[in-house]
Protein backbone atom coordinates (compact mmCIF):
# COMPACT_ATOMS: atom_id res chain seq x y z
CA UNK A 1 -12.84 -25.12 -54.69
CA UNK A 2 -15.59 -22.51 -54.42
CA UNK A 3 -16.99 -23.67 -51.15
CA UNK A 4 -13.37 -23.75 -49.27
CA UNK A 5 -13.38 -20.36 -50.57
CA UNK A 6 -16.42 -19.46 -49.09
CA UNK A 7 -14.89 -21.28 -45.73
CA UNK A 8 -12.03 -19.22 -45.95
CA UNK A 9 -13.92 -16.05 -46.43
CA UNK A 10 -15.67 -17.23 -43.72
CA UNK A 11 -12.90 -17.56 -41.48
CA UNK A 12 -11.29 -14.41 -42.13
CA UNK A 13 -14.44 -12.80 -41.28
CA UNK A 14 -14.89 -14.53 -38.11
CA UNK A 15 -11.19 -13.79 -37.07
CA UNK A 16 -11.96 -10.08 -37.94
CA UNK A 17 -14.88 -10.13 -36.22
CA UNK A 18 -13.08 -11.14 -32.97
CA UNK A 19 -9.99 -8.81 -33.24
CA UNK A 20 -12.54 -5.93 -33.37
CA UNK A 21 -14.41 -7.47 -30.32
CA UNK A 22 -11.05 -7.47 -28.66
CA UNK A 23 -10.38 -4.26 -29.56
CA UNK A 24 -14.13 -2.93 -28.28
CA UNK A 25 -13.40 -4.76 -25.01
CA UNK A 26 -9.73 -3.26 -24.36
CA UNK A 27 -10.70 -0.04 -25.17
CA UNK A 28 -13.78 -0.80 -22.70
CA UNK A 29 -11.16 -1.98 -20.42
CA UNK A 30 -8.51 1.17 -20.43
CA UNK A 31 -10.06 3.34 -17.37
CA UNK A 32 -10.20 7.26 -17.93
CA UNK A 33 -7.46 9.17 -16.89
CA UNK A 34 -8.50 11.90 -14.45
CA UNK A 35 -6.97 15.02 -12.69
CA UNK A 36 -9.75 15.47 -10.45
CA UNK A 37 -12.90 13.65 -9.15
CA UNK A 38 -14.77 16.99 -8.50
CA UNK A 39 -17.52 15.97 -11.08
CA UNK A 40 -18.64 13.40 -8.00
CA UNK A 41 -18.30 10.11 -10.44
CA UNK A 42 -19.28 6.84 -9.06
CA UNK A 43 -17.70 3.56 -8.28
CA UNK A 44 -15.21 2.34 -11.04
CA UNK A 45 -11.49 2.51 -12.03
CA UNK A 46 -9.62 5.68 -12.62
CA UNK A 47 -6.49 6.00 -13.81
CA UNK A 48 -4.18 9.31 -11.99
CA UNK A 49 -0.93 10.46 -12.65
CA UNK A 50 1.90 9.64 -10.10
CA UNK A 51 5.79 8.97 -10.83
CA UNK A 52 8.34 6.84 -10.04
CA UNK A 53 10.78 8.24 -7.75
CA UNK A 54 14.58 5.56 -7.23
CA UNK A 55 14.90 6.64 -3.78
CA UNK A 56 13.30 8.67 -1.09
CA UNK A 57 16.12 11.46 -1.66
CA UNK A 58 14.50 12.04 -4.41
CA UNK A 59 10.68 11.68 -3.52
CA UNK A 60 11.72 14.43 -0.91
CA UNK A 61 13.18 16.53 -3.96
CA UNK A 62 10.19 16.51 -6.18
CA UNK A 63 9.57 15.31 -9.79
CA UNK A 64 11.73 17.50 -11.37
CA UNK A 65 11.93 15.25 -14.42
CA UNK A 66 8.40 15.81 -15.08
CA UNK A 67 7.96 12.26 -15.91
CA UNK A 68 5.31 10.31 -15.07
CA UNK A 69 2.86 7.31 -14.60
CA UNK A 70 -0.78 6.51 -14.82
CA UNK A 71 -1.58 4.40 -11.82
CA UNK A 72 -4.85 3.00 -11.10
CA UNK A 73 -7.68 3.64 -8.17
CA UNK A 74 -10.24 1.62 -8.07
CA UNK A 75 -13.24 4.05 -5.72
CA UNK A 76 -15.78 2.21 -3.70
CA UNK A 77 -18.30 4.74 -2.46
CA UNK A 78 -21.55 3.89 0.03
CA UNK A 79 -24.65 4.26 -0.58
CA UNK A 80 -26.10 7.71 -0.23
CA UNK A 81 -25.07 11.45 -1.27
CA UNK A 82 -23.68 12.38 2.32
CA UNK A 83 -20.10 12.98 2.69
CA UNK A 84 -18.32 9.96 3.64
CA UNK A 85 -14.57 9.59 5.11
CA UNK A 86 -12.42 7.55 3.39
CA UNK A 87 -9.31 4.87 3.21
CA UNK A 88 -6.81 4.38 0.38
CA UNK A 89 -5.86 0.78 0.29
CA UNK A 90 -2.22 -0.27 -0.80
CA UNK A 91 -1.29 -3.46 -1.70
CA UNK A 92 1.87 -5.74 -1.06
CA UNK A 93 4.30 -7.77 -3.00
CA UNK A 94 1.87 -9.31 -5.07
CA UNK A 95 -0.12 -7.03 -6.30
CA UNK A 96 -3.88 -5.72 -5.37
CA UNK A 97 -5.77 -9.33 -4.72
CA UNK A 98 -9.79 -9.99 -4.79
CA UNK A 99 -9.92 -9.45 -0.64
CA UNK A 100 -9.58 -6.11 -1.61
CA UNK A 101 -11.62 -5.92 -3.90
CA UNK A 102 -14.47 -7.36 -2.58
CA UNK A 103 -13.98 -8.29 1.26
CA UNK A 104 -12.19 -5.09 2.50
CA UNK A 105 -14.40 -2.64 0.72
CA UNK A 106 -17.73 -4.15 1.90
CA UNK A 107 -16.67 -4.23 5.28
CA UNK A 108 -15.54 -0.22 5.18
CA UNK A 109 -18.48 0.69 2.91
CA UNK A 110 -20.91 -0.66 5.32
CA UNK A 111 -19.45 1.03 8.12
CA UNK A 112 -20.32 4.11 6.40
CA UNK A 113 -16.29 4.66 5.27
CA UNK A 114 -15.39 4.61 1.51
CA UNK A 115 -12.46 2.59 0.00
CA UNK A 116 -9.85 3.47 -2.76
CA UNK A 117 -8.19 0.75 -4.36
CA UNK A 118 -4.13 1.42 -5.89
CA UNK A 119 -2.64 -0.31 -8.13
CA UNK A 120 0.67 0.36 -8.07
CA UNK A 121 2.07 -2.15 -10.58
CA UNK A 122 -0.17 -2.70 -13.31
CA UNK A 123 0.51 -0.08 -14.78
CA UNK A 124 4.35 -0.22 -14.41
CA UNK A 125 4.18 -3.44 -16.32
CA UNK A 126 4.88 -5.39 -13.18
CA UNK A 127 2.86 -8.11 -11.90
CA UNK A 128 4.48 -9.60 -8.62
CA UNK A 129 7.45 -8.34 -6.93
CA UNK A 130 7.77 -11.27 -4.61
CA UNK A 131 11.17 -12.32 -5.83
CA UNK A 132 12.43 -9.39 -7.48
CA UNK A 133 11.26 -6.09 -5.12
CA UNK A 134 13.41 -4.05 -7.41
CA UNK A 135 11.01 -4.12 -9.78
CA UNK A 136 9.59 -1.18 -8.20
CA UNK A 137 10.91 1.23 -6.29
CA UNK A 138 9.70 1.46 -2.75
CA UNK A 139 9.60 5.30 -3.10
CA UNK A 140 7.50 5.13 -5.74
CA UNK A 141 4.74 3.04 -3.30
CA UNK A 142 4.84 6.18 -0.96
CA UNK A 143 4.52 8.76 -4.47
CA UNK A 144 1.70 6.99 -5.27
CA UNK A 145 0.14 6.82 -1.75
CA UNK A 146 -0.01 10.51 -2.09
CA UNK A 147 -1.40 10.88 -5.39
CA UNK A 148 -4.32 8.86 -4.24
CA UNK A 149 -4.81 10.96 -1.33
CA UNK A 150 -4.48 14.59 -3.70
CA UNK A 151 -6.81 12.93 -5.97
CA UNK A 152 -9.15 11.27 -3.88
CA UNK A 153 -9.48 14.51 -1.54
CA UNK A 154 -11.69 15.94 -4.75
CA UNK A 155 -14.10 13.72 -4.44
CA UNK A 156 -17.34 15.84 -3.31
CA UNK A 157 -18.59 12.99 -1.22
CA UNK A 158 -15.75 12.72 0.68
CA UNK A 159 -15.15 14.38 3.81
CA UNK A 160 -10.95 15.69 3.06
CA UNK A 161 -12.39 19.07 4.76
CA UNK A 162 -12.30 17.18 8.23
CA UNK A 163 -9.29 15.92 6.96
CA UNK A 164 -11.30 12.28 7.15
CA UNK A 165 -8.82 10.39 5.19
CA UNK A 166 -7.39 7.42 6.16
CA UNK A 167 -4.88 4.48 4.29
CA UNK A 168 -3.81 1.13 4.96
CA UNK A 169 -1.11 -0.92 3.87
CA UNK A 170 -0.71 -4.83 3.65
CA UNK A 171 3.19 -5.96 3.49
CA UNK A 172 5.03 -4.09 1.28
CA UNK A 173 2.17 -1.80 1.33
CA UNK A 174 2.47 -1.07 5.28
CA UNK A 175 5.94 0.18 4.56
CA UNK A 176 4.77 2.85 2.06
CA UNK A 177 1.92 3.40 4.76
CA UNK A 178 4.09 3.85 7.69
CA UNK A 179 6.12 6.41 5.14
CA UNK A 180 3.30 8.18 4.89
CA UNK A 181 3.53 9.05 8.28
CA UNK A 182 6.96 10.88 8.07
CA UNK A 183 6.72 14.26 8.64
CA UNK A 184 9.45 15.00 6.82
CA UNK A 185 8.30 13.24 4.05
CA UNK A 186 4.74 15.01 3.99
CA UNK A 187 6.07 18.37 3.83
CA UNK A 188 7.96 17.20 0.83
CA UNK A 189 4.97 16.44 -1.10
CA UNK A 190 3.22 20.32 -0.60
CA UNK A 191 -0.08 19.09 -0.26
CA UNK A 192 -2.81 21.81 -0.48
CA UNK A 193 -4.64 23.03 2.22
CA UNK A 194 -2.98 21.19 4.70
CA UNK A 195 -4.10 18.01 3.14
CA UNK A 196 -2.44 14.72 4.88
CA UNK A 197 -3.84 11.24 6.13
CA UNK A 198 -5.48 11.15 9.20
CA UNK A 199 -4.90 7.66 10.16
CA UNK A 200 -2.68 4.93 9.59
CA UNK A 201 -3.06 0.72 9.64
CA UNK A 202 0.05 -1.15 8.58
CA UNK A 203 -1.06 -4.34 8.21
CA UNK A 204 1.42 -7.29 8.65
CA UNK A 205 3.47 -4.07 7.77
CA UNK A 206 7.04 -4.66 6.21
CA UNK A 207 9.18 -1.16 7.04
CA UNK A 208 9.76 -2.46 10.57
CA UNK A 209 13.52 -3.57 9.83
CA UNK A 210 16.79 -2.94 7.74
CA UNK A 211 16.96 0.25 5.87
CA UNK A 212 13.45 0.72 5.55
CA UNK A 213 13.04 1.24 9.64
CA UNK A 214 13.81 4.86 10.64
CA UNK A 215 15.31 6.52 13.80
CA UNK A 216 12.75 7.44 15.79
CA UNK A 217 12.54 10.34 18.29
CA UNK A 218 10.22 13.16 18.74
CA UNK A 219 8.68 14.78 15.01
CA UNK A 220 9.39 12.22 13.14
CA UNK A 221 6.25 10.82 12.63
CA UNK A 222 2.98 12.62 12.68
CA UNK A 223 0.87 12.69 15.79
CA UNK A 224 -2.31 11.35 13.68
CA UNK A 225 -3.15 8.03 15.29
CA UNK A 226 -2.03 4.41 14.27
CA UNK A 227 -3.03 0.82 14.46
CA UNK A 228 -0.59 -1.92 13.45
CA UNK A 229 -2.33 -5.29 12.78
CA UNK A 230 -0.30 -8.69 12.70
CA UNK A 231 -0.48 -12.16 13.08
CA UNK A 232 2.09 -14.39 16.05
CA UNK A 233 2.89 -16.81 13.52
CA UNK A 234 4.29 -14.67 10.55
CA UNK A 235 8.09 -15.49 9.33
CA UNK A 236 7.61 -13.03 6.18
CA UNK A 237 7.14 -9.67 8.09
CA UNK A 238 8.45 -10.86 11.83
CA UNK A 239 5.99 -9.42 14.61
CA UNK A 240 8.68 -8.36 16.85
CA UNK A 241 10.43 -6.04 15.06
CA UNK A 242 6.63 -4.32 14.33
CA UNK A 243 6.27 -4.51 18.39
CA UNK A 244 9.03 -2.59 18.93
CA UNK A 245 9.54 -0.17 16.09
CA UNK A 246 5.52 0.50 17.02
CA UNK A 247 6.64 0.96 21.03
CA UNK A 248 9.32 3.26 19.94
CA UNK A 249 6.62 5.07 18.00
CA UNK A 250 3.87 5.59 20.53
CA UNK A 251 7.17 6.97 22.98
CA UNK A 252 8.10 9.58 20.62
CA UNK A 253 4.38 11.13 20.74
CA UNK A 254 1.75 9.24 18.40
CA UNK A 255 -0.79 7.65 19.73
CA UNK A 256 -0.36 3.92 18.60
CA UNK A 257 -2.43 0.65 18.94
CA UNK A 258 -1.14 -2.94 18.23
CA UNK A 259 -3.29 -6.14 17.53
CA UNK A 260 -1.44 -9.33 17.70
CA UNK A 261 -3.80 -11.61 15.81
CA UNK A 262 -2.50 -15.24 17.41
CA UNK A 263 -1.20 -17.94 15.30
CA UNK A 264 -1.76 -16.33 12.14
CA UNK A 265 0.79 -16.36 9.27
CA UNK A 266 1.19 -13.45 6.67
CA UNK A 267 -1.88 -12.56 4.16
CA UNK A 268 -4.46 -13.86 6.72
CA UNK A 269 -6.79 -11.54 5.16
CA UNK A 270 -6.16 -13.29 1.49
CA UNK A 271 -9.12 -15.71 0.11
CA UNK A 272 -6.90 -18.92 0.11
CA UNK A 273 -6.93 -20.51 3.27
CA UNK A 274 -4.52 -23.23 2.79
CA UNK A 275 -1.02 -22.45 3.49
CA UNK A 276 1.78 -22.10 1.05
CA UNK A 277 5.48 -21.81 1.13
CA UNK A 278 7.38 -19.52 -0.93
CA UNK A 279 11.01 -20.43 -1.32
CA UNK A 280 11.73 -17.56 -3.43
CA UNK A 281 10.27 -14.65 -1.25
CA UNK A 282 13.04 -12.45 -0.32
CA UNK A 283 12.89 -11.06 3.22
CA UNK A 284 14.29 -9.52 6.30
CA UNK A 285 15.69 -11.34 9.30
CA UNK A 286 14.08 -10.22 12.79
CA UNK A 287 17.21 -9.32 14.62
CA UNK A 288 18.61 -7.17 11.32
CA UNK A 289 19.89 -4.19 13.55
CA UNK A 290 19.95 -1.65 11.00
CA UNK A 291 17.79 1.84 10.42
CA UNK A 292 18.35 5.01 9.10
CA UNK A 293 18.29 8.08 10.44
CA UNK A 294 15.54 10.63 7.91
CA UNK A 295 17.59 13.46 8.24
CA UNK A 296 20.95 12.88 7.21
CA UNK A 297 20.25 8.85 5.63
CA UNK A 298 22.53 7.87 7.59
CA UNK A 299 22.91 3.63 9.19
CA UNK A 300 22.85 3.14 12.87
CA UNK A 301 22.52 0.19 14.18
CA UNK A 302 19.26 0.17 16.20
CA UNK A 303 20.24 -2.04 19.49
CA UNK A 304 23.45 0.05 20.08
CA UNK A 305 22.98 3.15 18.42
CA UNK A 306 26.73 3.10 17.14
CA UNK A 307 26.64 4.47 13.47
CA UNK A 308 27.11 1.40 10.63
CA UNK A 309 28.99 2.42 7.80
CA UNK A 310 31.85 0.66 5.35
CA UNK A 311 32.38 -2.96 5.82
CA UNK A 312 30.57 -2.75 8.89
CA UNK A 313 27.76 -1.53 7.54
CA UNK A 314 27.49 -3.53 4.23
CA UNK A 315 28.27 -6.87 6.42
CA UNK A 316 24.82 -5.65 8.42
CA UNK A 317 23.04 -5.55 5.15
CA UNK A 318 24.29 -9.00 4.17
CA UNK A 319 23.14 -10.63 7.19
CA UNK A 320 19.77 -9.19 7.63
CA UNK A 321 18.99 -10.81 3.80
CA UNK A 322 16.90 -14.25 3.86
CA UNK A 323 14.29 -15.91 1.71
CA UNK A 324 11.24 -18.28 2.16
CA UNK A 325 8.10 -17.75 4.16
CA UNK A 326 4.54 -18.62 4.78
CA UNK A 327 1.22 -17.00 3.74
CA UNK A 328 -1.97 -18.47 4.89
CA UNK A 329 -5.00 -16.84 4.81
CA UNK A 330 -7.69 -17.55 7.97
CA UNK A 331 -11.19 -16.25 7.74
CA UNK A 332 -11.40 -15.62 11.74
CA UNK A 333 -8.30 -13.77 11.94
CA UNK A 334 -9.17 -11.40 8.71
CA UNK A 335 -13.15 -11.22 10.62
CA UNK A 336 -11.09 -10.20 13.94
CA UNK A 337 -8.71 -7.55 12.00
CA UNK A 338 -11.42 -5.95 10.12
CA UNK A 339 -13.93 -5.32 13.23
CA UNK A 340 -10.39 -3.98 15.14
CA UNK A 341 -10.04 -1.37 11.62
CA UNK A 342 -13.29 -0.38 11.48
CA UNK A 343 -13.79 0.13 14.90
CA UNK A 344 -10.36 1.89 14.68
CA UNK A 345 -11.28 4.46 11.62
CA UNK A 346 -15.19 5.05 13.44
CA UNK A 347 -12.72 6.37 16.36
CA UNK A 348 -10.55 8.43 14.79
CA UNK A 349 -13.42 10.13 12.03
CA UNK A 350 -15.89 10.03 15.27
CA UNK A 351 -18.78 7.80 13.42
C-alpha cells in the first residue's frame, strides 16, 4: 500500500511537473505585443494590432468600433546595422507555410532586402481557409497588410524614409496585395508621412476575377511598379484572367511586368513537390465576367461593360463559382520566380 502511494505521489508530481513545463513553454511561445519597432529589435515574432474589417466599405470607413486583433509578423533582418529595404510577405488560403519561412527570406535577406512574415489567421483562430474563405474576411487581409507596413516602417534599420517598402502576396494573399495598390484604398488608411508600399508582386495572385477584380482606368491603382508571377499550368488562380487584368493595369498608367513561369501549377514555390488535388478548394472560373467598379461598388460585367445587377447579376455570381484544383510545388520554377523578385525589388529600391 505504501509504495503505490509513493507511485502515486510520484505521478502526480511528474504530471505537475509537465503542466508547468507546458505552461513555461506557452508563455515562451506567446510573442510580445508591440506598437512600434523603434527600439531596433532583432529577428523574431511580434505580435501588432490590426482589425477585422466585413467588407472593404468598411476598411475605407475606418475602425470605428475600436475593436481589434493581435496578428503576427515574423521580421527577418540581414546581417549588418545599415538600413535595409524591406518586403512584407502575405500568405494564401492556407496559411503562412515553411517556404516562407525559410526559402523566401534567405533569398531576400541575401540580396541585402529584409522580410516580414504575417500571419493573418493564427491569431483569428483559423487555420486553413481553403474550403471555407469566409472564415476571414478578405478586407481584413488588406487591414492587416497595412498594419505591417505602419509597424514595420519603425524599424530603424529599415529604409521607410526612401519609402523602400515592398509586399508580396501568394493566392489569396496577391488579392490583398493587389488591394494594396488601390489608391482609393490607401488614402483610406491615413498613413503618416506619406507612408505606402513601393512595390507590388502578386504571386499566382487570386483578385484577378469575380468581385474581387476592379474597374480599371486611370488613378485607380498607384503608379508604384508591379510584377505579377504565375505558372501556365494553374487551374486554382487561372493565368489569363491575371494577363489581362495586369494588361489593363499597365494601360491605365503603372508600370507592370508579368512572368509566365511554364507548366507550373499553383504553390510552385511550396516545399512539396508532388502534386495534389483538392476537391474541396473553392474557386473562380476564368471566363467569370464580373468586377466592380471602387467608387460606387457597383457590378459590370468586364467583356461588355453593361452594368450586372438583380437576377442578372446574382446568375453571374453563380456561374463564376467552381471547386477543385492542383498545387504542385517545383523547385526550378520557385529558383526562376525568386531571381525574377529579387532582381525586381534591386530595381525598384536601386541596389
Amino acid at each position: 500500500m505504501a509504495l503505490m502511494q509513493v507511485l502515486a505521489r510520484r505521478c502526480w508530481w511528474a504530471w505537475a511537473l509537465s503542466v508547468v513545463l507546458l505552461g513555461a513553454a506557452a508563455a515562451r511561445a506567446q510573442p510580445a505585443v508591440v506598437t512600434s519597432l523603434a527600439d531596433g529589435p532583432g529577428n523574431g515574432v511580434y505580435a501588432f494590432a490590426s482589425w477585422t474589417p466585413k467588407t472593404l466599405g468598411e476598411l475605407l470607413q475606418g475602425n470605428k468600433s475600436g475593436e481589434a486583433v493581435n496578428i503576427l509578423g515574423h521580421l527577418f533582418l540581414p546581417p549588418g546595422a545599415d538600413k535595409v529595404p524591406a518586403v512584407v510577405l502575405v500568405h494564401g488560403s492556407g496559411g503562412v507555410y515553411p517556404a516562407q519561412l525559410n526559402y523566401w527570406p534567405k533569398q531576400f535577406n541575401g540580396a541585402g532586402i529584409a522580410v516580414f512574415v504575417i500571419d493573418m489567421f493564427g491569431p483569428r483562430g483559423v487555420s486553413s481557409t481553403v474550403e471555407d474563405q469566409s472564415q476571414t474576411p478578405f478586407s481584413a487581409d488588406v487591414a492587416d497588410s497595412f498594419a505591417a507596413l505602419r509597424l514595420l516602417a519603425t524599424h530603424p534599420r529599415i529604409d521607410r524614409n526612401r519609402n523602400r517598402i515592398a509586399i508580396m502576396g501568394f493566392s489569396r494573399g496577391g488579392t490583398a496585395v493587389l488591394r494594396t495598390a488601390v489608391e482609393r484604398l490607401i488614402g483610406a488608411q491615413k498613413l503618416p508621412d506619406g507612408l505606402r508600399y513601393a512595390a507590388f508582386i502578386p504571386t499566382y495572385a487570386g483578385g484577378c476575377t469575380n468581385i474581387f477584380r476592379l474597374v480599371v482606368r486611370p488613378g485607380v491603382f498607384s503608379r508604384a511598379p508591379m510584377l505579377f508571377l504565375h505558372g501556365t499550368a494553374d487551374d486554382y488562380t487561372p493565368i489569363q484572367p491575371c494577363q489581362d487584368y495586369a494588361d489593363k493595369i499597365r494601360a491605365a498608367g503603372t508600370p507592370v511586368e508579368f512572368v509566365a513561369i511554364e507548366g507550373v501549377h499553383h504553390k510552385f514555390d511550396g516545399d512539396d513537390t508532388r502534386r495534389h488535388f483538392l476537391a474541396r478548394a473553392t474557386k473562380t472560373t476564368a471566363d467569370c465576367p464580373i468586377e466592380i467598379d471602387i467608387d460606387n461598388f457597383q457590378a459590370f460585367d468586364r467583356g461588355t461593360g453593361a452594368r450586372l445587377q438583380g437576377e442578372e447579376y446574382n446568375a453571374a455570381l453563380k456561374s463564376c463559382r467552381a471547386m477543385g484544383a492542383n498545387v504542385e510545388g517545383n523547385t526550378k520554377a520557385r529558383d526562376q520566380a525568386a531571381s525574377a523578385a529579387v532582381t525586381f525589388l534591386k530595381k525598384v529600391f536601386a541596389l
